[in-house]
Each structure stands twice: as structure tokens, then as C-alpha cells.
C-alpha atoms as a PDB file:
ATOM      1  CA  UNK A   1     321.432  20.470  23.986  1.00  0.00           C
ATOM      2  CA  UNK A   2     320.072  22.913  26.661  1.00  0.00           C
ATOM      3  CA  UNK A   3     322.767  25.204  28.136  1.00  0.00           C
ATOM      4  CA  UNK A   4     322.198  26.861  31.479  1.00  0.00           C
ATOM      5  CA  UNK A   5     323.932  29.856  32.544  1.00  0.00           C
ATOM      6  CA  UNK A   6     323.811  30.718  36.394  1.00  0.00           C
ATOM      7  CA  UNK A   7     324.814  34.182  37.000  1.00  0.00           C
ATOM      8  CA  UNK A   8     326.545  35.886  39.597  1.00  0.00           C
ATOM      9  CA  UNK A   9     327.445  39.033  40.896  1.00  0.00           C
ATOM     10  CA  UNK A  10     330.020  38.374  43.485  1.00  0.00           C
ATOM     11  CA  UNK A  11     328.784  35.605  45.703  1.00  0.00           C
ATOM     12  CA  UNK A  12     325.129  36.369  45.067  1.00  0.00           C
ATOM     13  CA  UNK A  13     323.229  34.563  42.366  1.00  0.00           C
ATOM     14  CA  UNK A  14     321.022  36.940  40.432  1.00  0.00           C
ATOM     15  CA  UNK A  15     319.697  35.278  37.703  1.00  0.00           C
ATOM     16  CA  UNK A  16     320.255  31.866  34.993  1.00  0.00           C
ATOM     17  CA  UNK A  17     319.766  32.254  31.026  1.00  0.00           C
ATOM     18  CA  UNK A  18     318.564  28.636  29.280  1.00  0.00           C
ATOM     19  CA  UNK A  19     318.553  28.231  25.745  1.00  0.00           C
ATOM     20  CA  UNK A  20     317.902  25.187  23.373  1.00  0.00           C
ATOM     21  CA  UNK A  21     316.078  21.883  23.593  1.00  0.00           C
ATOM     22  CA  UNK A  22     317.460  18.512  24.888  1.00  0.00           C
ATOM     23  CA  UNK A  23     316.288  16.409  21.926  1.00  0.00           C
ATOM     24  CA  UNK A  24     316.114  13.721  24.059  1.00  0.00           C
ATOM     25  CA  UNK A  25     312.687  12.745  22.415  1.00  0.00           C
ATOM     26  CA  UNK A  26     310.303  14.401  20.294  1.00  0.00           C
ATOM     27  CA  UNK A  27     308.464  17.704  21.454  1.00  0.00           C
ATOM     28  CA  UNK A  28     306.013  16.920  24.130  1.00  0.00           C
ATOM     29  CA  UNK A  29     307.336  13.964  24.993  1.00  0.00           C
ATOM     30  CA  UNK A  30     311.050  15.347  26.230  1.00  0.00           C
ATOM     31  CA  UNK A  31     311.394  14.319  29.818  1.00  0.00           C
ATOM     32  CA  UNK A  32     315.000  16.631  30.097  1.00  0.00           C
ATOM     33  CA  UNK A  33     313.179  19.346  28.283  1.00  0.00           C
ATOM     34  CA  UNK A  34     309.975  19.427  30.588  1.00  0.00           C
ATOM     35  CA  UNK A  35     312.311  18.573  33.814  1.00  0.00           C
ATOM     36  CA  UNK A  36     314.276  21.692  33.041  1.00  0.00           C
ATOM     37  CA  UNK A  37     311.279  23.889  32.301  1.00  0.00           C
ATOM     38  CA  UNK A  38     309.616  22.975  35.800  1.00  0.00           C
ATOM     39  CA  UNK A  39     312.692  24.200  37.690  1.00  0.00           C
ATOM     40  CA  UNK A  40     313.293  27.370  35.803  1.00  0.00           C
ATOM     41  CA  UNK A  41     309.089  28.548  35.930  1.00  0.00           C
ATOM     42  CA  UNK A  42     309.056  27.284  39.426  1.00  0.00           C
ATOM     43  CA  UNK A  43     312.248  29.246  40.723  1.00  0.00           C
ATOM     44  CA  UNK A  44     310.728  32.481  38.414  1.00  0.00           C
ATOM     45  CA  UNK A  45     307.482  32.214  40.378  1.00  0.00           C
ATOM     46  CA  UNK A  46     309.092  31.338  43.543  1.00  0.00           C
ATOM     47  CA  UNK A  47     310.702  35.227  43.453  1.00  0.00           C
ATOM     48  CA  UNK A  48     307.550  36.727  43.921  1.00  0.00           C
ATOM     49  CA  UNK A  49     305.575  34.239  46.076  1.00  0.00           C
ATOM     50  CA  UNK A  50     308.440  33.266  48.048  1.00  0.00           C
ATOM     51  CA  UNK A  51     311.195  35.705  47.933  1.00  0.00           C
ATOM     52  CA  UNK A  52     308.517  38.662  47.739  1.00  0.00           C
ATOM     53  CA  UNK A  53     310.227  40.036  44.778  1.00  0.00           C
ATOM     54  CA  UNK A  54     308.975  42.859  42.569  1.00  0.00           C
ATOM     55  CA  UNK A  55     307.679  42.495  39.283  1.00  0.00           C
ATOM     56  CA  UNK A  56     310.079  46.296  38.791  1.00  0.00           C
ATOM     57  CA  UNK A  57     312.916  43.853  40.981  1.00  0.00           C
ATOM     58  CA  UNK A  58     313.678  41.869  37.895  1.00  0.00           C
ATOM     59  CA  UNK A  59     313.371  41.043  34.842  1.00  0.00           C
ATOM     60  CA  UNK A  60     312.937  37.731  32.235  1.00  0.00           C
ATOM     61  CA  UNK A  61     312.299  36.728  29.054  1.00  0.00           C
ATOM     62  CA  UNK A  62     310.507  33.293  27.721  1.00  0.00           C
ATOM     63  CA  UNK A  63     310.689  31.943  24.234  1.00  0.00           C
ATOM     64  CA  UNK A  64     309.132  28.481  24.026  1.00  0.00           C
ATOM     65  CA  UNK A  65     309.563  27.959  20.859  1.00  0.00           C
ATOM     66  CA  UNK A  66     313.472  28.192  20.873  1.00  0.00           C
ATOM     67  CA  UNK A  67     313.875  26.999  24.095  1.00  0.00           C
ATOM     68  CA  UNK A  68     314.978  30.392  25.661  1.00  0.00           C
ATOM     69  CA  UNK A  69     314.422  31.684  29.311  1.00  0.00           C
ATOM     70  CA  UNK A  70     316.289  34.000  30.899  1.00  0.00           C
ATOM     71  CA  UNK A  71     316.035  35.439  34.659  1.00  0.00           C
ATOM     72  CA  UNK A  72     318.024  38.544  35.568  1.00  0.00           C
ATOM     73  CA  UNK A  73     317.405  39.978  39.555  1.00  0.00           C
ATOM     74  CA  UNK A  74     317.310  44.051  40.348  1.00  0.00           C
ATOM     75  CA  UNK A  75     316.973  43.251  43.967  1.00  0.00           C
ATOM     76  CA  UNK A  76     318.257  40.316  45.936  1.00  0.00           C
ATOM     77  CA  UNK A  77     317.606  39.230  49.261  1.00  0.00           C
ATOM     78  CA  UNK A  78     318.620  35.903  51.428  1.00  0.00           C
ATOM     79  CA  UNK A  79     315.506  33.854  49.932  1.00  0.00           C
ATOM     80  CA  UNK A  80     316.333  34.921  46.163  1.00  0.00           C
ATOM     81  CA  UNK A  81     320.105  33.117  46.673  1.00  0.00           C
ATOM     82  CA  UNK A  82     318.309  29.790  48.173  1.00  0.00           C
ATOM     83  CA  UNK A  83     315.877  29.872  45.439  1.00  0.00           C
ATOM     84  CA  UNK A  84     318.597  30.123  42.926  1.00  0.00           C
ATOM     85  CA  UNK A  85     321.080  27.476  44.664  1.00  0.00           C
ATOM     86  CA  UNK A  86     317.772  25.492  45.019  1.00  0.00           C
ATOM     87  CA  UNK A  87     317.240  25.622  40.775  1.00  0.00           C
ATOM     88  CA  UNK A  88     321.053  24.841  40.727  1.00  0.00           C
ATOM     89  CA  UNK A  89     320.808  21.729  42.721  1.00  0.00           C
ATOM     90  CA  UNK A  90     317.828  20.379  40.485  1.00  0.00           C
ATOM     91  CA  UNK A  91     320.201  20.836  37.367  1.00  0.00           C
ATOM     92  CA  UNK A  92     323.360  18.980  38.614  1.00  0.00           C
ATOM     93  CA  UNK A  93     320.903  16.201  39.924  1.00  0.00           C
ATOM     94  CA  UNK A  94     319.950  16.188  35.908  1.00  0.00           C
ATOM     95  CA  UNK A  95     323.325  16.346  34.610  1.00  0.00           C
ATOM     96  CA  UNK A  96     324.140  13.433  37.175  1.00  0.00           C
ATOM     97  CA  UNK A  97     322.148  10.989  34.768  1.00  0.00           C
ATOM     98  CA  UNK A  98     321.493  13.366  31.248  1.00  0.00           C
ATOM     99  CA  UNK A  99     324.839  15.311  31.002  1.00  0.00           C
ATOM    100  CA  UNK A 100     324.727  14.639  26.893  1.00  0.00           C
ATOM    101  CA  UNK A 101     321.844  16.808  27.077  1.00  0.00           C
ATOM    102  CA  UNK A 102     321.898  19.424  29.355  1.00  0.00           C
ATOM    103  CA  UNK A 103     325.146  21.599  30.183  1.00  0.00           C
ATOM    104  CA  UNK A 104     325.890  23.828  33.342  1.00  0.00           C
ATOM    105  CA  UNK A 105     328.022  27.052  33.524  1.00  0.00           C
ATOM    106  CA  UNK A 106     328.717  29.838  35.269  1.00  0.00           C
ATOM    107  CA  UNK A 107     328.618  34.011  34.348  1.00  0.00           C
ATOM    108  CA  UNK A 108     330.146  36.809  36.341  1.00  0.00           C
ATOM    109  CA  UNK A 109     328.293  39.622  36.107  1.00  0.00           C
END
């Protein structure tokens, strides 16, 4: 199963940690596995392109081979939260149809 963390601090979001594989099919042919990968490298190079976030304005962590990504923000701004609520959007439109496969929570920070 893949478990997604979206963090918080307060009401901002400033960062998601995913770890595991779906095991909905075998490696290179998991359709949950890629779908989640696209939104997580997608939001993490939407912070610079988009959001105009530093590379010193945050910090991550990618482990294929465990299924591990993680996505923690120094410095937040209006686009960073849209981004993130944009990533969080694409996983509950996942869990709508693969919820034995993928779970959502929530961190405090």
C-alpha cells in the first residue's frame, strides 16, 4: 500500500511524505504506483517553476526503490498551498476508485 502524508503547519500545507508501493501489478506496469509518482514529481517541480521556490526553500528526499518521497517547504507562499491542495485533489480522485491501495492522512507540524 502507498501511504501519503500531507503536512501542515497551521492552515498552510508545507510538504507530503509517500512511502511504499501499491502492488497493484508488477513493477513497471503499476498504474496506482506511476499515477502517484506523476503527482508527487510534478507538484516537487512545480515549487520552483511555478511557485518560484528555492532550492535553500525546501527540502526532499526520493527513494525509488522503496517507494519513498518526501517534500518538506522552508518558505511558503500563496502558489506553494494551491500546488499542494492541487497534489491533494489528484490523490482523493485515486482513492475514489483504488482506496485498497493508496491511503491519505494528515500531519501537524
Amino acid at each position: 500500500m502507498i501511504r501519503i502524508i500531507l503536512v501542515r503547519n497551521k492552515s498552510k500545507y508545507v510538504g507530503y511524505e509517500i512511502s511504499g508501493h501499491a502492488r497493484y501489478a508488477k513493477s513497471g506496469y503499476d498504474i496506482i504506483c506511476s499515477a502517484v509518482s506523476i503527482l508527487a514529481y510534478t507538484t516537487l517541480n512545480s515549487m520552483s517553476t511555478v511557485a518560484n521556490i528555492l532550492e535553500q526553500e525546501m527540502t526532499y528526499a526520493i527513494d525509488e526503490k522503496n517507494g519513498d518521497m518526501r517534500l518538506r517547504l522552508i518558505q511558503t507562499n500563496m502558489k506553494t498551498d494551491i500546488i499542494l491542495k492541487t497534489f491533494e485533489t489528484g490523490i482523493k480522485l485515486l482513492l475514489e476508485d483504488y482506496s485498497q491501495y493508496i491511503s491519505l492522512d494528515y500531519k501537524e507540524v
